[in-house]
N, C-alpha and C. Protein backbone atom coordinates (compact mmCIF):
# COMPACT_ATOMS: atom_id res chain seq x y z
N UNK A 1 56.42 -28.62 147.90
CA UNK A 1 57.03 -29.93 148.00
C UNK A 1 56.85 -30.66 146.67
N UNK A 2 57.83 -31.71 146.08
CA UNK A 2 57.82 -31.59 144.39
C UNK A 2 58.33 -33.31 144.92
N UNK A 3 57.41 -34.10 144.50
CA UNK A 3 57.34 -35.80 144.77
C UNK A 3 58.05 -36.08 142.98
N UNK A 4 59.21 -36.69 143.19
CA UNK A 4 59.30 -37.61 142.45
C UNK A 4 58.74 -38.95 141.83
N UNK A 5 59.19 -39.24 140.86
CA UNK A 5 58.72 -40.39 140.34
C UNK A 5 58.90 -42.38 140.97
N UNK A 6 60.13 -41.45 141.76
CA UNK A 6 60.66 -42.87 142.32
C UNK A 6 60.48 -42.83 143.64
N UNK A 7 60.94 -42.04 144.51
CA UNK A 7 61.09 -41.82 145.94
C UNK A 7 59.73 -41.29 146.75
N UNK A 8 59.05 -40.38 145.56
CA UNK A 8 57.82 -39.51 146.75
C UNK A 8 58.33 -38.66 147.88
N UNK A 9 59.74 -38.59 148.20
CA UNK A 9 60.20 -37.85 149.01
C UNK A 9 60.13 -36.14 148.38
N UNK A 10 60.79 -35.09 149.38
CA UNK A 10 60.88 -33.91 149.11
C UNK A 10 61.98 -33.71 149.17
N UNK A 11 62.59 -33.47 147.65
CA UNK A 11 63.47 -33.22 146.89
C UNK A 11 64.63 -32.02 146.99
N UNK A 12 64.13 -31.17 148.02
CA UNK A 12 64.66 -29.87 148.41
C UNK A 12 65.06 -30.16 149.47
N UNK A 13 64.78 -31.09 150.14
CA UNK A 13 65.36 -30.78 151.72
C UNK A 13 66.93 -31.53 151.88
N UNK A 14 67.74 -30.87 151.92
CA UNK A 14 69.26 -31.05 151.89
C UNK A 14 69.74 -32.38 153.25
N UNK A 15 68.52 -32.64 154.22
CA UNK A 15 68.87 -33.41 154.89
C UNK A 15 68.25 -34.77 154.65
N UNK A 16 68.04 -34.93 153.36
CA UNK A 16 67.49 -36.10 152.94
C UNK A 16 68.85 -36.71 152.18
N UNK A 17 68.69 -38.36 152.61
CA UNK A 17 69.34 -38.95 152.36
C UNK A 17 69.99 -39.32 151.31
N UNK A 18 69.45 -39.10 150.02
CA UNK A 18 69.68 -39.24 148.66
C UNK A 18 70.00 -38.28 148.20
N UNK A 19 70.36 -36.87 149.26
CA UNK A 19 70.37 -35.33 148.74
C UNK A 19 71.91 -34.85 147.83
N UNK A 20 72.61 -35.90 147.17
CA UNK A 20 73.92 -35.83 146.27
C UNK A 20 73.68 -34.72 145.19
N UNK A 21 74.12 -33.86 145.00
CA UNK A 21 74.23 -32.83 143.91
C UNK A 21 73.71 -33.05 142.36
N UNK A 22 74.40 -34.67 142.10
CA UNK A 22 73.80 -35.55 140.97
C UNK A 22 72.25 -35.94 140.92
N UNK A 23 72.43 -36.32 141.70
CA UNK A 23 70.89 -36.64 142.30
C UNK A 23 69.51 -35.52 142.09
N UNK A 24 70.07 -34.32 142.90
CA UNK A 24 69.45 -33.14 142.85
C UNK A 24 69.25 -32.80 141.82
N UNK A 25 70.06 -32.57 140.81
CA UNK A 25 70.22 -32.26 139.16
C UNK A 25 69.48 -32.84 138.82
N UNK A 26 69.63 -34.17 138.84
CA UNK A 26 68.24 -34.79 138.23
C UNK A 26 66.94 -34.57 138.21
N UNK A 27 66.58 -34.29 139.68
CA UNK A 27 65.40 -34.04 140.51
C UNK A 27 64.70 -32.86 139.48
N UNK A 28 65.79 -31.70 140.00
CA UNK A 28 65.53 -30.43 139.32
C UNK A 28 65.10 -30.42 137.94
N UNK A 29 65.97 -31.24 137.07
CA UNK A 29 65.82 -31.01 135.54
C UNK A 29 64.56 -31.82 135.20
N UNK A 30 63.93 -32.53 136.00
CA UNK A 30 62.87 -33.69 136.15
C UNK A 30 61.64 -32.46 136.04
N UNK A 31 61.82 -31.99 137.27
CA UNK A 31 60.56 -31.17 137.66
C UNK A 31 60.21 -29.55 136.56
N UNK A 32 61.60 -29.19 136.11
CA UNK A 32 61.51 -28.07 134.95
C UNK A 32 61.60 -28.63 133.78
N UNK A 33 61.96 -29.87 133.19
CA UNK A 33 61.91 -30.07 132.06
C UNK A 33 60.46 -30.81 131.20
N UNK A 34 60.56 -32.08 132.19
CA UNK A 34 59.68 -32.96 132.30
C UNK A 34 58.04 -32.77 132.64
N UNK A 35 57.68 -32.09 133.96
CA UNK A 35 56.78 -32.39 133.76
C UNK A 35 55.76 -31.29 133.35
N UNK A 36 56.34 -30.52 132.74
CA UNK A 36 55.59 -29.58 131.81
C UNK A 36 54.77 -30.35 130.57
N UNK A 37 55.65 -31.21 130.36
CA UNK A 37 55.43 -32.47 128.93
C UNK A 37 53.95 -32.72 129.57
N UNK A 38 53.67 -32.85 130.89
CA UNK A 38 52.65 -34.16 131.06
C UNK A 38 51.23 -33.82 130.56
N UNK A 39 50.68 -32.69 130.42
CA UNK A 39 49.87 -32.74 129.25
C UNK A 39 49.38 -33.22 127.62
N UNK A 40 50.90 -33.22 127.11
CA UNK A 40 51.08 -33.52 125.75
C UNK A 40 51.73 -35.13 125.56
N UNK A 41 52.09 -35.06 126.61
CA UNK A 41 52.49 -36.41 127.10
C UNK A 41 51.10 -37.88 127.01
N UNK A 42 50.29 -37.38 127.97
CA UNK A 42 49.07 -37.68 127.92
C UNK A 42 48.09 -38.17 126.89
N UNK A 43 48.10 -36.39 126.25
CA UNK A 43 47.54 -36.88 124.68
C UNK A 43 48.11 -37.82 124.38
N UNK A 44 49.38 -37.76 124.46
CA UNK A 44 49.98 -39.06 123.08
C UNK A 44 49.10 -40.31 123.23
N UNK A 45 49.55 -40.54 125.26
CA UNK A 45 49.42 -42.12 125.03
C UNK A 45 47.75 -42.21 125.03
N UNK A 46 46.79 -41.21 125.46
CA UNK A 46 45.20 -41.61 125.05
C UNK A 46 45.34 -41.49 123.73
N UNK A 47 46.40 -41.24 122.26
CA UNK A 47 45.68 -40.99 121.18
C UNK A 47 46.72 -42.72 120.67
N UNK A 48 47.86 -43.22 121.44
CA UNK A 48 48.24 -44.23 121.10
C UNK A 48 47.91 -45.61 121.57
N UNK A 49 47.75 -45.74 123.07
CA UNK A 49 46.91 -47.19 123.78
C UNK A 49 45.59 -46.70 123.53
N UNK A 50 44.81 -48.26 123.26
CA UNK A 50 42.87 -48.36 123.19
C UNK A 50 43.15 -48.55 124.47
N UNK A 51 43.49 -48.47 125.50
CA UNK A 51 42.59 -48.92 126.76
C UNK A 51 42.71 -47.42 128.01
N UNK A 52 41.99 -46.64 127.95
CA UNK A 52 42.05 -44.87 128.87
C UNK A 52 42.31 -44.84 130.13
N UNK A 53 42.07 -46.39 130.41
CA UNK A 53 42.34 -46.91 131.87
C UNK A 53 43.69 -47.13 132.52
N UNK A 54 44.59 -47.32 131.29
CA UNK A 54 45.87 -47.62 131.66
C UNK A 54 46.79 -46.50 131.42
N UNK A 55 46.18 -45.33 131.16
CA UNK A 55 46.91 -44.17 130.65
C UNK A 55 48.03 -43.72 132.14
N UNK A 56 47.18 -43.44 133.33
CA UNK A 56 47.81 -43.25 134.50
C UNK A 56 48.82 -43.75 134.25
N UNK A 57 49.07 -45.37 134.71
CA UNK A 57 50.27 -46.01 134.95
C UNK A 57 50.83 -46.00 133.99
N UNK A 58 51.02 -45.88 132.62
CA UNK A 58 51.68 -46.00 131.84
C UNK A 58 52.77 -44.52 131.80
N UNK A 59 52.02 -43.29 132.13
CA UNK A 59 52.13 -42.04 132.37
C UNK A 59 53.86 -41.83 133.20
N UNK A 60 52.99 -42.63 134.03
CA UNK A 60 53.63 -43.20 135.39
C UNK A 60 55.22 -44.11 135.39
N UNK A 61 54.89 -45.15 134.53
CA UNK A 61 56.01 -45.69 134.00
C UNK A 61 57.14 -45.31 132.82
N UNK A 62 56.70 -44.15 132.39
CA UNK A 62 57.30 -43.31 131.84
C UNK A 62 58.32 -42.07 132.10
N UNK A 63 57.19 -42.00 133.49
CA UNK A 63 58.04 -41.22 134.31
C UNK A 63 59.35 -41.33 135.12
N UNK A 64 59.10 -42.71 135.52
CA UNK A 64 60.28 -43.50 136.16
C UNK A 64 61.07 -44.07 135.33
N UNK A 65 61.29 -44.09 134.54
CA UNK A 65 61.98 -44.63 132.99
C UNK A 65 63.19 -43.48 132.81
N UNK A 66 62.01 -42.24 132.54
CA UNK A 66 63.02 -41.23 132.37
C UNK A 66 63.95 -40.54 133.52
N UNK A 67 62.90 -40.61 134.67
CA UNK A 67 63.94 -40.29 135.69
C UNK A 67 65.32 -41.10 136.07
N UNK A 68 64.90 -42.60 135.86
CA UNK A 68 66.29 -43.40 136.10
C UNK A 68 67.15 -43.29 135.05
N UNK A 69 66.56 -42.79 133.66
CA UNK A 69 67.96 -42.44 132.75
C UNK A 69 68.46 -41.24 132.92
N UNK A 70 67.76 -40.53 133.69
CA UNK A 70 68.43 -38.89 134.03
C UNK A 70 69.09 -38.77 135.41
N UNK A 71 68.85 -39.93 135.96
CA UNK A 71 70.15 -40.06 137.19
C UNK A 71 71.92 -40.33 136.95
N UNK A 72 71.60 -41.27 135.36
CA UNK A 72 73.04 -41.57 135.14
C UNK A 72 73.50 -40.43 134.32
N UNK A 73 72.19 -39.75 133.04
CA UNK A 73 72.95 -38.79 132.09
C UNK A 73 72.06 -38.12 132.12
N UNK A 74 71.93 -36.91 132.37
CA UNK A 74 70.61 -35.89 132.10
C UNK A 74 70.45 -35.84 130.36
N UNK A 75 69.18 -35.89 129.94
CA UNK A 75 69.34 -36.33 128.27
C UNK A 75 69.11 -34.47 127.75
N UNK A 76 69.22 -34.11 126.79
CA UNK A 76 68.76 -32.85 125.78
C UNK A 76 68.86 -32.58 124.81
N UNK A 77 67.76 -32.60 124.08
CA UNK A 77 66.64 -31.75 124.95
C UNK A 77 65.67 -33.44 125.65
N UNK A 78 65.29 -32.61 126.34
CA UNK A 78 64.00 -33.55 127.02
C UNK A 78 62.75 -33.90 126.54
N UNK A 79 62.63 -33.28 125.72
CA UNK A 79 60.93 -33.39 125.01
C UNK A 79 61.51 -35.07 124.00
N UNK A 80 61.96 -34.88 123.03
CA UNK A 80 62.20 -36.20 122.23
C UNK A 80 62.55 -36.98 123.34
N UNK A 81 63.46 -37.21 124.11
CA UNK A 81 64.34 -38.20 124.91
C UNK A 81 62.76 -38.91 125.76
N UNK A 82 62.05 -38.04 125.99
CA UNK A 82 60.62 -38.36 126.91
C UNK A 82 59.75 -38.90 125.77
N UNK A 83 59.42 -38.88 124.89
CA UNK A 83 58.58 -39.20 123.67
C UNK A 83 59.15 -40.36 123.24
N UNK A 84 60.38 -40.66 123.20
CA UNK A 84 60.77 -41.94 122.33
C UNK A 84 60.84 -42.90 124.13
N UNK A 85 60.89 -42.63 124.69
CA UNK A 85 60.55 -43.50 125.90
C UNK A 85 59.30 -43.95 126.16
N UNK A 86 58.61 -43.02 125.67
CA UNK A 86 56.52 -43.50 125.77
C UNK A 86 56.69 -44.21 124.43
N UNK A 87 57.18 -44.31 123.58
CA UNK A 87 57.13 -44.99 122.45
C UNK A 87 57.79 -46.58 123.01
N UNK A 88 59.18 -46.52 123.15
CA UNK A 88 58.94 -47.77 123.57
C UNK A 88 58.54 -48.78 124.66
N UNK A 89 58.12 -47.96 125.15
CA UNK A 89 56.96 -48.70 126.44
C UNK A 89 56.00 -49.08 126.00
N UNK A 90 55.49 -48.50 124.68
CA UNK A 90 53.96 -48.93 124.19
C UNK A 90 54.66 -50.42 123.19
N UNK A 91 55.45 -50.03 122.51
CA UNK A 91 55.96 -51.08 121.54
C UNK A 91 56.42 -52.34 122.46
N UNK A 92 57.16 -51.90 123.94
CA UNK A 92 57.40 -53.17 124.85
C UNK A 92 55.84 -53.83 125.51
N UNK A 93 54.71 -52.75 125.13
CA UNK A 93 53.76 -53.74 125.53
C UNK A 93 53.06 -54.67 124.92
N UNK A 94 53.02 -53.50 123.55
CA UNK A 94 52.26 -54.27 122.12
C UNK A 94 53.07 -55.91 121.82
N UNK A 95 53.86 -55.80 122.13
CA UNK A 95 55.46 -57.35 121.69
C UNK A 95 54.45 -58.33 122.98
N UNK A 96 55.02 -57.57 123.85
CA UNK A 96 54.58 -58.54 125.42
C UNK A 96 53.10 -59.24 125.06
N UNK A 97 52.16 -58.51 124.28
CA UNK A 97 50.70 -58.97 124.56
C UNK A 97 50.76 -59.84 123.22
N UNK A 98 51.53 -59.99 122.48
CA UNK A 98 51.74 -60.90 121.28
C UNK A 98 50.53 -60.02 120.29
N UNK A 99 49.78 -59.03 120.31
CA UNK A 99 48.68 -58.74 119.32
C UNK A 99 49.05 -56.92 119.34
N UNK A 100 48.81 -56.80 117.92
CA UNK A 100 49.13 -55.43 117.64
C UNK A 100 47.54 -54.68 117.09
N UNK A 101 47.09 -54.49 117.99
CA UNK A 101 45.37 -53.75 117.85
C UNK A 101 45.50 -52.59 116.76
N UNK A 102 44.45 -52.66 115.77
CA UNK A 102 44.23 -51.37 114.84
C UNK A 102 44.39 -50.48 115.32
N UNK A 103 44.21 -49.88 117.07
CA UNK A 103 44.24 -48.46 117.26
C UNK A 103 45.31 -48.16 118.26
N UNK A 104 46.36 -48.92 118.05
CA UNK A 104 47.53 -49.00 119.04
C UNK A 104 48.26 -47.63 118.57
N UNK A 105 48.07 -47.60 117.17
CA UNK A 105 49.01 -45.82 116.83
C UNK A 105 48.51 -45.71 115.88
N UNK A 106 48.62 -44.20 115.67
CA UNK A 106 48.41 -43.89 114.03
C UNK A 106 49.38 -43.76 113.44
N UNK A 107 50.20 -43.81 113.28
CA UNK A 107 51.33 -44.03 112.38
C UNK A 107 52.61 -45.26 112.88
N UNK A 108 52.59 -46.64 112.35
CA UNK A 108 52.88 -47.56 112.57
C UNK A 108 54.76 -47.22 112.47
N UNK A 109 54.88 -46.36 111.68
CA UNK A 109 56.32 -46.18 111.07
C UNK A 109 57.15 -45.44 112.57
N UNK A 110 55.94 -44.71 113.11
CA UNK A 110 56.31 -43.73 114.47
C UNK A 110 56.67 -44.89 115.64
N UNK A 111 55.61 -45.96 115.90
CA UNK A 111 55.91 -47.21 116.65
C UNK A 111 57.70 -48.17 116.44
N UNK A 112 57.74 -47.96 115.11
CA UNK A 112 58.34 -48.91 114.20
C UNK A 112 58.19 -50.92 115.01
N UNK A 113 57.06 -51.02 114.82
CA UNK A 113 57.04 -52.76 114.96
C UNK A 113 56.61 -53.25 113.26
N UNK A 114 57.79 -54.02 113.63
CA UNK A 114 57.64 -54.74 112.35
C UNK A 114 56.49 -55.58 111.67
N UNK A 115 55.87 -55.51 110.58
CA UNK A 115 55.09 -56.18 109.53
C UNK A 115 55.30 -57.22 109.01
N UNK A 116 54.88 -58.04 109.12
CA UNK A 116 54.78 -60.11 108.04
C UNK A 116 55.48 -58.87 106.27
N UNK A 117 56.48 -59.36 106.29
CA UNK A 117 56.96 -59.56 104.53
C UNK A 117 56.16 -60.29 104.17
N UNK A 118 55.96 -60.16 102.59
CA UNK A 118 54.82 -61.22 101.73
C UNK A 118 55.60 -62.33 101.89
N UNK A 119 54.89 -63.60 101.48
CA UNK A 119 55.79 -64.93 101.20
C UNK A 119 56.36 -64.44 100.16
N UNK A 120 57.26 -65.39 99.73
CA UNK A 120 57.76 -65.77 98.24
C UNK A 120 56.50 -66.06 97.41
N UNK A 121 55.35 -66.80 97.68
CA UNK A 121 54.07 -67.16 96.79
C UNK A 121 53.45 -66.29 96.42
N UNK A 122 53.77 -64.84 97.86
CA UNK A 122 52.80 -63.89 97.62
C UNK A 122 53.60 -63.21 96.28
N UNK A 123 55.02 -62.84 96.15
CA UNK A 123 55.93 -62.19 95.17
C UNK A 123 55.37 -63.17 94.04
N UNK A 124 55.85 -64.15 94.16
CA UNK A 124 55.10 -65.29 92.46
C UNK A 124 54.12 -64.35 91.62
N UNK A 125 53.04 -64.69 92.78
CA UNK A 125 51.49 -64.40 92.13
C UNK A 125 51.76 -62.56 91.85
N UNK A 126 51.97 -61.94 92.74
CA UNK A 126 52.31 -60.37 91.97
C UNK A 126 52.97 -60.17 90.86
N UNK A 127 53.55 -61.03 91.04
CA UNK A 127 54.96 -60.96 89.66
C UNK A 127 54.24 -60.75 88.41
N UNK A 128 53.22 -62.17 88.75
CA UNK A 128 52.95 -63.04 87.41
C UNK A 128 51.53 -61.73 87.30
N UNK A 129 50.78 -61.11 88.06
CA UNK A 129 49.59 -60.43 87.87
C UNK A 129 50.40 -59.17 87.15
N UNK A 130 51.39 -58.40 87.58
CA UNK A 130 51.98 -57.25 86.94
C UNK A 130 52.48 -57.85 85.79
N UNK A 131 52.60 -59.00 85.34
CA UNK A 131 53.21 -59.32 83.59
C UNK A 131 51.86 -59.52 82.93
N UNK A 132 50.68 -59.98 83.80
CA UNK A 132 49.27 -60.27 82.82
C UNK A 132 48.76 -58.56 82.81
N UNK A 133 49.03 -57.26 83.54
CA UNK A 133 49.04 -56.36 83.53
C UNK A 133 49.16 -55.49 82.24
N UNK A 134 50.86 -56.21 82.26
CA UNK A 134 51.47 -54.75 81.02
C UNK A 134 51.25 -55.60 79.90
N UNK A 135 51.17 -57.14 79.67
CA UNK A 135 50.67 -57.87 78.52
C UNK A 135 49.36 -57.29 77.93
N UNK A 136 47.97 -57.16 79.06
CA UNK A 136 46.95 -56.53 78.55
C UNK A 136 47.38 -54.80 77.65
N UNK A 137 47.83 -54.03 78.62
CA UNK A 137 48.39 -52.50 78.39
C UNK A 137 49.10 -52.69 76.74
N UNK A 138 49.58 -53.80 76.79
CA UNK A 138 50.43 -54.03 75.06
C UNK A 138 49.34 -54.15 74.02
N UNK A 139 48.48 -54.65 74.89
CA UNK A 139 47.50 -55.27 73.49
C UNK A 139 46.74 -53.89 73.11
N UNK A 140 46.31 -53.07 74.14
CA UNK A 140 45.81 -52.15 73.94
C UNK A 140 46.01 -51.41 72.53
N UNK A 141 44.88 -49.96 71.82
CA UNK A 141 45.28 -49.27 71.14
C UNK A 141 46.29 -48.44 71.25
N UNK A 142 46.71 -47.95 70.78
CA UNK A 142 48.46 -46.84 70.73
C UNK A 142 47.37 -45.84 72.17
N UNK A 143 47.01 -44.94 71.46
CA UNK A 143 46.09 -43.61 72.08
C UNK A 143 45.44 -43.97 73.40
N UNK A 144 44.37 -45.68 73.47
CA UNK A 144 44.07 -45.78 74.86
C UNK A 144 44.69 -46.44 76.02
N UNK A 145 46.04 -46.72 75.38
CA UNK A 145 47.12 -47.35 76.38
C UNK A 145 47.76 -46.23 77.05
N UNK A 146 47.86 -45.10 76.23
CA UNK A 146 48.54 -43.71 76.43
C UNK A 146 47.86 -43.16 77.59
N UNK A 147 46.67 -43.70 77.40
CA UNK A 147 45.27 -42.56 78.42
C UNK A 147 45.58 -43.32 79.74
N UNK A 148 45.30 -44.40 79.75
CA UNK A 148 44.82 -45.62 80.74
C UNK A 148 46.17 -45.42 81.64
N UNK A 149 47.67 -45.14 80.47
CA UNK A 149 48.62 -45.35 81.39
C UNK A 149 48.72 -43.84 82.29
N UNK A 150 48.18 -42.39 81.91
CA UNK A 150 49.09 -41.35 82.67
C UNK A 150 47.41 -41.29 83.30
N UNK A 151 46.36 -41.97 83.04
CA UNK A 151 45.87 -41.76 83.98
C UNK A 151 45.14 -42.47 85.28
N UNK A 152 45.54 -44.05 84.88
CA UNK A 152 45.37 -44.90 86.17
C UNK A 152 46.62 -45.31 87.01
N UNK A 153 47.53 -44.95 85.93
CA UNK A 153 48.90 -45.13 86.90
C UNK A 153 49.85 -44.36 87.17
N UNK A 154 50.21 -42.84 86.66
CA UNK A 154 50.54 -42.18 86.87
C UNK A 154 49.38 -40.80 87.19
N UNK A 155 47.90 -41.22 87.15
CA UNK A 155 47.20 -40.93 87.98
C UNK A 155 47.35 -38.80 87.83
N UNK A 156 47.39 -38.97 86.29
CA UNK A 156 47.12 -37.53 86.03
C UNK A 156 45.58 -37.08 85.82
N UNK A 157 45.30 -36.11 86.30
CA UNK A 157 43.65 -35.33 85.77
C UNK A 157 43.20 -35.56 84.47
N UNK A 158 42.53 -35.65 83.94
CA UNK A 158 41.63 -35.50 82.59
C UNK A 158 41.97 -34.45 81.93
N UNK A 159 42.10 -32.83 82.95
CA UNK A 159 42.74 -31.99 82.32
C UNK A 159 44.54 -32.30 81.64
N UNK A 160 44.74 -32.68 82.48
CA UNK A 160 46.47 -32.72 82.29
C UNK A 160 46.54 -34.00 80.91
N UNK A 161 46.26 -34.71 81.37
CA UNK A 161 46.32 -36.03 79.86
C UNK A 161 45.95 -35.49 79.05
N UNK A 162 45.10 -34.22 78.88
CA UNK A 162 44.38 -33.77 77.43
C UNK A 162 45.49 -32.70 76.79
N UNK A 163 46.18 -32.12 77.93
CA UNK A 163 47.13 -31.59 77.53
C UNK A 163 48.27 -32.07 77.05
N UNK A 164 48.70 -33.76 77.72
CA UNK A 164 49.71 -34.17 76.91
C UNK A 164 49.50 -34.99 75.62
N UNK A 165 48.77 -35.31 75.72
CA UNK A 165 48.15 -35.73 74.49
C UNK A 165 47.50 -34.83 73.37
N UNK A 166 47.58 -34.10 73.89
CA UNK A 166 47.14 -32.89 72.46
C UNK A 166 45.64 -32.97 72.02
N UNK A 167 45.12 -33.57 73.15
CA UNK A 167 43.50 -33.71 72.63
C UNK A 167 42.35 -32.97 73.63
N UNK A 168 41.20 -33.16 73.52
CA UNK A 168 40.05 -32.78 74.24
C UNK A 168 39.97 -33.02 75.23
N UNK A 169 39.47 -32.95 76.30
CA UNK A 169 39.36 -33.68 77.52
C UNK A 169 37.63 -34.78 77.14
N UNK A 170 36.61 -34.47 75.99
CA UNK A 170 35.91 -35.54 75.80
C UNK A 170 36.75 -36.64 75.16
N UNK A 171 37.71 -36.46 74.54
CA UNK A 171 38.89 -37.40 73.70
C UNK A 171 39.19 -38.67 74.71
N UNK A 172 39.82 -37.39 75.52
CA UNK A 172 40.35 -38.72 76.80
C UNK A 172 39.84 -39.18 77.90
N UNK A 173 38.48 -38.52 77.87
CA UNK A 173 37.01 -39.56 78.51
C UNK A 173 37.11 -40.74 77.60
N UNK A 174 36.74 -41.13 76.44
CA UNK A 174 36.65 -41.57 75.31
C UNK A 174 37.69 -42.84 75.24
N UNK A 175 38.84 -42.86 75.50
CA UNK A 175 39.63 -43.37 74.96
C UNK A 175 39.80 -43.81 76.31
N UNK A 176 39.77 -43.80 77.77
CA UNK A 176 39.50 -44.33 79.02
C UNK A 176 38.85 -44.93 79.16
N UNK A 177 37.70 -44.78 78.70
CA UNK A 177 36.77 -45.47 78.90
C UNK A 177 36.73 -46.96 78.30
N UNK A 178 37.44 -46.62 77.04
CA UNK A 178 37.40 -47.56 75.58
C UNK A 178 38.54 -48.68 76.34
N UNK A 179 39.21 -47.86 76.84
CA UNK A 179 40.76 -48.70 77.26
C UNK A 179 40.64 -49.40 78.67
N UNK A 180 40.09 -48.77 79.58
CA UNK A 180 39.48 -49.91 81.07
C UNK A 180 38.67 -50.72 80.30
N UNK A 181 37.72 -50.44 79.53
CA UNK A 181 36.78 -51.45 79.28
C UNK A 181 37.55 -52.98 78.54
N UNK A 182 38.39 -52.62 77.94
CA UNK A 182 39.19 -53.45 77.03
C UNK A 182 40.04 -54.08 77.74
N UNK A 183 40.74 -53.23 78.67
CA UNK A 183 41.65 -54.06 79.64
C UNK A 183 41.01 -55.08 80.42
N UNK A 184 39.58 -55.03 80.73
CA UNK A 184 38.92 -55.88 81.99
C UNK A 184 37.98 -57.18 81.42
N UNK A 185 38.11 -56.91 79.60
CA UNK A 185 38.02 -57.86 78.71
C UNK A 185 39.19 -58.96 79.05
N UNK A 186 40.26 -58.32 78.42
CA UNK A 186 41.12 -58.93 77.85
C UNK A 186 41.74 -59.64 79.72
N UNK A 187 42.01 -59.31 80.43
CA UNK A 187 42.08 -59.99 81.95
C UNK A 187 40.90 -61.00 82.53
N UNK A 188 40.11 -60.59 82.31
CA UNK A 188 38.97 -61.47 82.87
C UNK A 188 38.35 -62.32 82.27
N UNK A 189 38.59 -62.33 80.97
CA UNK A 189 37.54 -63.06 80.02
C UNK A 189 38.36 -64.25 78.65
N UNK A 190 39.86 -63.86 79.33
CA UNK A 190 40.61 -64.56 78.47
C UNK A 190 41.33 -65.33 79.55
N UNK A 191 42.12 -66.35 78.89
CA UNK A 191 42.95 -67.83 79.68
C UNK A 191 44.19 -66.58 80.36
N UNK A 192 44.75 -66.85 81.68
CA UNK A 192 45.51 -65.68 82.26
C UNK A 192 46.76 -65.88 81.85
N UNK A 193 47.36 -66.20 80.96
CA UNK A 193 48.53 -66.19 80.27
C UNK A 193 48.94 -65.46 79.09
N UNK A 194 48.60 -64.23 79.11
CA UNK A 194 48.75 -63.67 77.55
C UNK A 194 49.18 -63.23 77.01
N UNK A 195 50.58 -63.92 77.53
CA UNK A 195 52.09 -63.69 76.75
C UNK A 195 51.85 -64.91 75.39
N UNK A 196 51.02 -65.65 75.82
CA UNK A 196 51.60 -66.98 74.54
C UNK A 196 50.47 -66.68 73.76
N UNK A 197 49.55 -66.12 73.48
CA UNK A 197 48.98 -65.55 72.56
C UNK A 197 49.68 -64.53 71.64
N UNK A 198 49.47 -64.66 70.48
CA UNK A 198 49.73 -64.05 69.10
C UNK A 198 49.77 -62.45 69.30
């Protein structure tokens, strides 16, 4: 006997009232498609809701979600069509509770709920920190602007910069060192405008 999500009735017996061919299809593709998922299913939502308590019903409400969209259209495949339905049940709860908890998902992009854009004040002040940035990087020497740049911002190895630079790898210890140190001079210890300097 094979209980649905909605009815709890037994789904096979042809003298049941809801026993329409459509209906049945559903039933059927419910019970072979679906709840094979409910293991992996599971994982998801204990590895996506903090609370282990609500996993059941949520399980649960997932289930009936998908079964009432597989009464009007049977979906396929079933595995995504069932996954993006536990997805937005969690995102219709996270909205509903107005607070989006650190351990609601691990990958926020997979949820997709939207993020606060910076202000405009916040763009200002970045703006103006990336121009006191490459102002310092200008002032720099030729050789430790070279270092500082492929290797704090394009974030190449010691090996690799020594190779494009044609030098030692003590060279471009050397000249890193010389060049953070100089940069955190010239930012921290001078007026923060240092475009109007000479």
């Amino acid at each position: 006997m094979v209980d649905t999500p909605q009815t709890g009735h037994d789904a096979a017996n042809p003298r049941h009232p809801d026993a329409d061919p459509a209906l049945l299809e559903a039933r059927a593709w419910f019970v072979r498609e679906v709840l094979p998922l409910e293991s992996v299913l599971v994982q998801f939502l204990h590895h996506s809701w903090r609370n282990p308590n609500d996993i059941a019903d949520l399980r649960q409400e997932v289930y009936v979600r998908v079964y009432e969209a597989a009464r009007k259209q049977i979906p396929h495949p079933a595995k995504p069509f069932v996954f993006a339905i536990a997805r937005n049940l969690l995102i219709d709860l996270i909205r509903r509770e107005h607070i989006i908890p650190i351990g609601a998902a691990s990958d926020w992009e997979t949820l997709n709920v939207t993020t606060d854009e910076p202000g405009p004040d916040r763009n200002v002040i970045a703006r103006d920190e990336l121009g006191r940035l490459q102002a310092a990087l200008d002032r720099l020497p030729p050789r430790c602007r070279e270092a500082v740049i492929l290797g704090r911002i394009e974030t190449l190895s010691r090996r690799e910069i020594a190779r494009r630079m044609g030098v030692s790898e003590a060279t471009v210890t050397e000249h890193l060192t010389k060049g953070m140190r100089a940069l955190a001079n010239i930012l921290y210890s001078e007026p923060a405008d240092l475009r109007r300097k000479p």
